[in-house]
C-alpha atoms as a PDB file:
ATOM      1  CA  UNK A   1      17.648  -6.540  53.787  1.00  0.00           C
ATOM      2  CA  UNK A   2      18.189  -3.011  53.070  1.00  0.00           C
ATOM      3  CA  UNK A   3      18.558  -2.046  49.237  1.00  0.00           C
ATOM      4  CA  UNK A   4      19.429   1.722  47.943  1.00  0.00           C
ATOM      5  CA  UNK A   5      18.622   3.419  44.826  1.00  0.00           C
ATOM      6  CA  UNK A   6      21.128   3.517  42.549  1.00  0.00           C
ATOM      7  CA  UNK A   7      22.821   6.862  41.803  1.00  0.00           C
ATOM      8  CA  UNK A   8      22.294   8.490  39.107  1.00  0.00           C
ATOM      9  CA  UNK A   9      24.629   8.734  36.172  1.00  0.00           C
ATOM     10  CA  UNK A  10      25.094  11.563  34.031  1.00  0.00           C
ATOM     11  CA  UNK A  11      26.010  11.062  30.916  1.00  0.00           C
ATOM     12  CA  UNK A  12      29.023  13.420  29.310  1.00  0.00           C
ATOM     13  CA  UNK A  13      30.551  14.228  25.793  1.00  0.00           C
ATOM     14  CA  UNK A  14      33.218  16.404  24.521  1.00  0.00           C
ATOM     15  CA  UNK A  15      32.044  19.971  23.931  1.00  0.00           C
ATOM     16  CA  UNK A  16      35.254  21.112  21.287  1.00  0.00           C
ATOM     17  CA  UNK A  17      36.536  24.317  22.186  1.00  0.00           C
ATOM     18  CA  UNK A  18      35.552  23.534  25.900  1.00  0.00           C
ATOM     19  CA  UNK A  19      36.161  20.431  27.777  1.00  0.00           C
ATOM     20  CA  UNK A  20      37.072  16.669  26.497  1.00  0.00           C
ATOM     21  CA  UNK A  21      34.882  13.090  28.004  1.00  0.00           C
ATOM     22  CA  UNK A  22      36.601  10.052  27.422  1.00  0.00           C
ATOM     23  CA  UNK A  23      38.835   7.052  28.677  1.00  0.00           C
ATOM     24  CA  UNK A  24      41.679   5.722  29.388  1.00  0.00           C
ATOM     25  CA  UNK A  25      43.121   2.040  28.429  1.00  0.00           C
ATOM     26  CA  UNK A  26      41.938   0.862  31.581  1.00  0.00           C
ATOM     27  CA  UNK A  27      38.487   1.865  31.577  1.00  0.00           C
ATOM     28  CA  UNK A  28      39.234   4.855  34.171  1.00  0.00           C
ATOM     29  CA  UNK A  29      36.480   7.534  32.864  1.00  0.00           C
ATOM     30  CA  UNK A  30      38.099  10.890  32.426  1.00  0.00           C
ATOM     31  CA  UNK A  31      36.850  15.174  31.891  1.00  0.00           C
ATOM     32  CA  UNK A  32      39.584  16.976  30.667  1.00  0.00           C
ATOM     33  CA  UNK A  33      39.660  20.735  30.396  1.00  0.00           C
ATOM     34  CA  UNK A  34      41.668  23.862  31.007  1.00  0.00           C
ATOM     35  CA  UNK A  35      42.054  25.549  34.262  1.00  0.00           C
ATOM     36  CA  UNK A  36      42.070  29.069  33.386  1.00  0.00           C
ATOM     37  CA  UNK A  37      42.738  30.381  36.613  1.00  0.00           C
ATOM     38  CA  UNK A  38      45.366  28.568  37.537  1.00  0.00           C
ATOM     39  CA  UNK A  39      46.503  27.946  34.422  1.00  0.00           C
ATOM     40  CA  UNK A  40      46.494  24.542  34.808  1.00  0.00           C
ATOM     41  CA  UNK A  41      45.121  21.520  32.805  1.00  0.00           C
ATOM     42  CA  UNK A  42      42.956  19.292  34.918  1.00  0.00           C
ATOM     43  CA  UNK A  43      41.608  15.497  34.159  1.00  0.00           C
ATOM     44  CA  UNK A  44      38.955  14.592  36.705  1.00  0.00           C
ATOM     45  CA  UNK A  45      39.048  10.493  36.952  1.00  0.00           C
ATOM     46  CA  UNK A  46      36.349   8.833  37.469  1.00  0.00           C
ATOM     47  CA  UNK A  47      36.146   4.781  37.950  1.00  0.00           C
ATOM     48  CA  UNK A  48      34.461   2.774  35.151  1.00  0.00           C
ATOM     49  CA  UNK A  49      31.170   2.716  37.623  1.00  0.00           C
ATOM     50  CA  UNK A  50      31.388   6.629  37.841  1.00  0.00           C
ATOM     51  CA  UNK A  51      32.460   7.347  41.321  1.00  0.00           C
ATOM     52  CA  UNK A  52      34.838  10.088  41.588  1.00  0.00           C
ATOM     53  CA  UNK A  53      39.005   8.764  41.842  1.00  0.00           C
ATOM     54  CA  UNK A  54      41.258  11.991  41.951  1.00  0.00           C
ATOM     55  CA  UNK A  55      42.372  15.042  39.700  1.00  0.00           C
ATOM     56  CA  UNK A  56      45.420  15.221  37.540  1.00  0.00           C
ATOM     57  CA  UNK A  57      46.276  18.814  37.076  1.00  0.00           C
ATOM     58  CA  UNK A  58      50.210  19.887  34.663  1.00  0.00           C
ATOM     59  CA  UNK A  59      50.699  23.211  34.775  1.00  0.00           C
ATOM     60  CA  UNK A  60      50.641  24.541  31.032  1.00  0.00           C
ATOM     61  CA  UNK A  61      54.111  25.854  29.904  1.00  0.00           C
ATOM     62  CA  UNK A  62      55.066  29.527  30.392  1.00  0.00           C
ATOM     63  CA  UNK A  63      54.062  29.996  26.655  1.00  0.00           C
ATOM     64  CA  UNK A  64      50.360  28.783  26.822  1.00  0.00           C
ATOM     65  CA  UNK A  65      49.351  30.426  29.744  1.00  0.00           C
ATOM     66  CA  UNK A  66      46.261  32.190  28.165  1.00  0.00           C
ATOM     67  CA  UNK A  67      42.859  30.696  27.016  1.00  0.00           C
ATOM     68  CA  UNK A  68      44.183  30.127  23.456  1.00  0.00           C
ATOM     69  CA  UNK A  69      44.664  27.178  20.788  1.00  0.00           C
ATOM     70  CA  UNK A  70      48.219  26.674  21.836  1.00  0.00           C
ATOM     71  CA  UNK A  71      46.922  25.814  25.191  1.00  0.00           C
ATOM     72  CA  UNK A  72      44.605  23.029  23.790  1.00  0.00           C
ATOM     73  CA  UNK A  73      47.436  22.010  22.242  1.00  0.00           C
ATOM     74  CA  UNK A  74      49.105  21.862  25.457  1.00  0.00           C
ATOM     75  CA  UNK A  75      45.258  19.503  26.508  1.00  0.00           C
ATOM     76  CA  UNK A  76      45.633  17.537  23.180  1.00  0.00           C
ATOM     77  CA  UNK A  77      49.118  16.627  24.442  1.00  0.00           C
ATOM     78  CA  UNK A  78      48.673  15.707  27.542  1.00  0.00           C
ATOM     79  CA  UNK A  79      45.334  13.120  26.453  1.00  0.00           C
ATOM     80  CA  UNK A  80      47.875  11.403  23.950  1.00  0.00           C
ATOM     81  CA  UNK A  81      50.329  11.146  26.895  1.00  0.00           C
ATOM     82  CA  UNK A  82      47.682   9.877  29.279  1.00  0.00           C
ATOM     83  CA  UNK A  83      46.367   7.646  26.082  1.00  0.00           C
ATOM     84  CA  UNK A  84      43.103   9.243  26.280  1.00  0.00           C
ATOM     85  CA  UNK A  85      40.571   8.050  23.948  1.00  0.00           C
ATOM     86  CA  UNK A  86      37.453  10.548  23.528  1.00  0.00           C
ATOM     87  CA  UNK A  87      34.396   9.078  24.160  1.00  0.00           C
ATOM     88  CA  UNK A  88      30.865   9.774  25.881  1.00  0.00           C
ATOM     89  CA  UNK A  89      31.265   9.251  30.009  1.00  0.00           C
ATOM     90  CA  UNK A  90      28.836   8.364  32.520  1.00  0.00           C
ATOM     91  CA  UNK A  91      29.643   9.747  36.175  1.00  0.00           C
ATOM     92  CA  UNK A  92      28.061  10.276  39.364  1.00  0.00           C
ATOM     93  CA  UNK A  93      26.835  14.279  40.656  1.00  0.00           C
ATOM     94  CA  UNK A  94      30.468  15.573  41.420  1.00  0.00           C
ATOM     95  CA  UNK A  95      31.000  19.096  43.272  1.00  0.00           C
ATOM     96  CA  UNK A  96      35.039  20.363  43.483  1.00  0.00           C
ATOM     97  CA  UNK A  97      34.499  23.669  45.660  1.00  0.00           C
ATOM     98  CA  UNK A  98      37.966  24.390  46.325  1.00  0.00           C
ATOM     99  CA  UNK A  99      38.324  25.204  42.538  1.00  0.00           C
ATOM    100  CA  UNK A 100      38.321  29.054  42.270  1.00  0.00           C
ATOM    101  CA  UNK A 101      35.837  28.426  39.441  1.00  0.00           C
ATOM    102  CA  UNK A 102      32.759  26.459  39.727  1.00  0.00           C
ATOM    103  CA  UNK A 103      32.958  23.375  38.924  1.00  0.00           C
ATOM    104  CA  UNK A 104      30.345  20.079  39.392  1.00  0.00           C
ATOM    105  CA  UNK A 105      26.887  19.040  38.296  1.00  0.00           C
ATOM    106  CA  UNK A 106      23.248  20.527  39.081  1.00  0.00           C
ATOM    107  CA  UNK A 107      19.990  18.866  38.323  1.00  0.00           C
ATOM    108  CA  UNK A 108      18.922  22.099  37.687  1.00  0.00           C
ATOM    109  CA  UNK A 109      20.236  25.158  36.449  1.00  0.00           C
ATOM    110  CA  UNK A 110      20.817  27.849  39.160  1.00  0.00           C
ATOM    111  CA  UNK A 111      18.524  30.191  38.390  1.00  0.00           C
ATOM    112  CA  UNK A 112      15.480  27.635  39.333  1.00  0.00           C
ATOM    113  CA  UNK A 113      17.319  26.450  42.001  1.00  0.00           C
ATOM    114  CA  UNK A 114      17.738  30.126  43.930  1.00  0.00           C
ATOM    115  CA  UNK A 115      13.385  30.484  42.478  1.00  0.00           C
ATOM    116  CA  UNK A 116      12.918  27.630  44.783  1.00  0.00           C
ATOM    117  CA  UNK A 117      14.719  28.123  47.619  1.00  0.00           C
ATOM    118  CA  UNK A 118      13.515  32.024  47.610  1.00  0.00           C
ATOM    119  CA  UNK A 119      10.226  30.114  47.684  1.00  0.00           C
ATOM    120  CA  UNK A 120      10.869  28.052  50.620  1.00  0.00           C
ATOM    121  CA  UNK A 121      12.123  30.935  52.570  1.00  0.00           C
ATOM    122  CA  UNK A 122       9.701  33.088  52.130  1.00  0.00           C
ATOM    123  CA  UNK A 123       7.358  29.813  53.556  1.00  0.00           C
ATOM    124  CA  UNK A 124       5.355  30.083  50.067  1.00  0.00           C
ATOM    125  CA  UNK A 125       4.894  27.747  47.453  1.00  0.00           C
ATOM    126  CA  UNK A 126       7.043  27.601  44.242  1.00  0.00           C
ATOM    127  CA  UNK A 127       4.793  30.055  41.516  1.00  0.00           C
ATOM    128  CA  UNK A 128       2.974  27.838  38.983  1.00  0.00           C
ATOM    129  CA  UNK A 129       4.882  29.142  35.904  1.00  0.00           C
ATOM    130  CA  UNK A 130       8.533  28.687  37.336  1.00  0.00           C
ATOM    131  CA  UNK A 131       6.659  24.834  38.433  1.00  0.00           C
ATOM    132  CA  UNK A 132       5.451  25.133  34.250  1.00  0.00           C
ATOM    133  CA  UNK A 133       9.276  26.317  33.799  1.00  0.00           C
ATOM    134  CA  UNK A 134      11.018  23.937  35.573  1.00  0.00           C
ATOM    135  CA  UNK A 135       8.793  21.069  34.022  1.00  0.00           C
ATOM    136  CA  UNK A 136       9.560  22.132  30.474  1.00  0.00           C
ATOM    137  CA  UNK A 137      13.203  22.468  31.104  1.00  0.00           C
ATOM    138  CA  UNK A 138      13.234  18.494  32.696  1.00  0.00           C
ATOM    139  CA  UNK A 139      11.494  17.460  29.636  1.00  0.00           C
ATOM    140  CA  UNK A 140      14.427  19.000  27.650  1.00  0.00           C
ATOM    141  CA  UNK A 141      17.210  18.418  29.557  1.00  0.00           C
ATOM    142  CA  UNK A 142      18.830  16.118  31.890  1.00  0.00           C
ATOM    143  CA  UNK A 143      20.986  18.147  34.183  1.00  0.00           C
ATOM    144  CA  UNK A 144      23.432  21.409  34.220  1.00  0.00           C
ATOM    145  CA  UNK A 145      27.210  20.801  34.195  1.00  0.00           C
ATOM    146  CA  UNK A 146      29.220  23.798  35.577  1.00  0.00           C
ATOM    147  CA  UNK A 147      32.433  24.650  34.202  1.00  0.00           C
ATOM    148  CA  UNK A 148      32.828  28.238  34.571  1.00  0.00           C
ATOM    149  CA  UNK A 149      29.350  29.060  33.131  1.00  0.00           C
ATOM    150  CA  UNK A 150      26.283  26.806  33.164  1.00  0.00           C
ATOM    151  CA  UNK A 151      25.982  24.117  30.134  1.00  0.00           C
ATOM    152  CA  UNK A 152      22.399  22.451  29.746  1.00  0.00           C
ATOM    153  CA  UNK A 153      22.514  18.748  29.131  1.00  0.00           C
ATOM    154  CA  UNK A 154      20.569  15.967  27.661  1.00  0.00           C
ATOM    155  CA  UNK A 155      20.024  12.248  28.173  1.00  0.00           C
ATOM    156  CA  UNK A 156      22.369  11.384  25.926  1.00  0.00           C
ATOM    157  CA  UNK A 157      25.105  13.765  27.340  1.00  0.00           C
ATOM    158  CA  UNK A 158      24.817  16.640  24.896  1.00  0.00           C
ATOM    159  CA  UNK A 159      25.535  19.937  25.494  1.00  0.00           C
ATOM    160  CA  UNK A 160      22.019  21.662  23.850  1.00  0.00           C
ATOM    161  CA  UNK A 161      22.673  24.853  25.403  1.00  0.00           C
ATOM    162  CA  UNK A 162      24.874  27.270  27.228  1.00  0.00           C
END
């Protein structure tokens, strides 16, 4: 009998002023945020085991249609009428390409990622103080979440850095 390694879960909390972690009634697990681009609001659903279920997105009104406080009102609107109760999540890796903004999770932040597979191209090994780097950050820092920019995260699911 074959068994598998669990995958991991990465733990999430609400970053104010960015994006929102948190449930629903049901136990569905649910990221909320603003899509600036498309000036949409988004809630990414995950089940209570942290596989990916589907996006929600509401297109903000005509009136919110800019990165502002009105349109987290708009957010704050939409969680009470999805009855949305913040909270710390616990997903699997997620990647959602087609967004015209990146969006998903990284074990490591890009930077260390393009080091080492610059590295492997080149046939070489990875230097010893990006390996001293890339250590330090781990012992830091549990993974990267990627919402338009890169925000550093720890064990717990807090944003320490962005």
């Amino acid at each position: 009998m074959e068994t598998s390694m669990p995958s991991k879960q990465y733990r999430i909390q609400s970053f104010w002023g960015d994006f929102h972690a948190g449930h629903l009634k049901d136990g569905t697990q649910v990221f909320l945020c603003i899509g600036v681009v498309d000036s949409q609001l988004i809630a990414v659903l995950f089940d209570p085991q942290g596989d990916y279920l589907k996006t929600l997105t509401k297109e903000m009104s005509q009136s919110t249609m800019r990165y502002t406080d009105v349109s987290w009102e708009d957010l704050e609107d939409w969680a009470t009428e999805l009855g949305f109760v913040q909270g710390v999540i616990s997903v699997k890796k997620f990647n959602f390409p087609d967004y015209e903004f990146e969006f998903g999770i990284l074990d490591l932040p890009k930077i260390y990622l393009e080091l080492i597979q610059e590295s492997i191209d080149k046939g070489e090994e990875i230097p010893a103080d990006i390996q001293e780097e890339i250590a330090n950050w781990k012992e830091g820092n549990d993974y990267v979440l990627v919402y338009y920019r890169e925000y550093d995260i720890d064990k717990d699911g807090e944003v320490v850095s962005t």
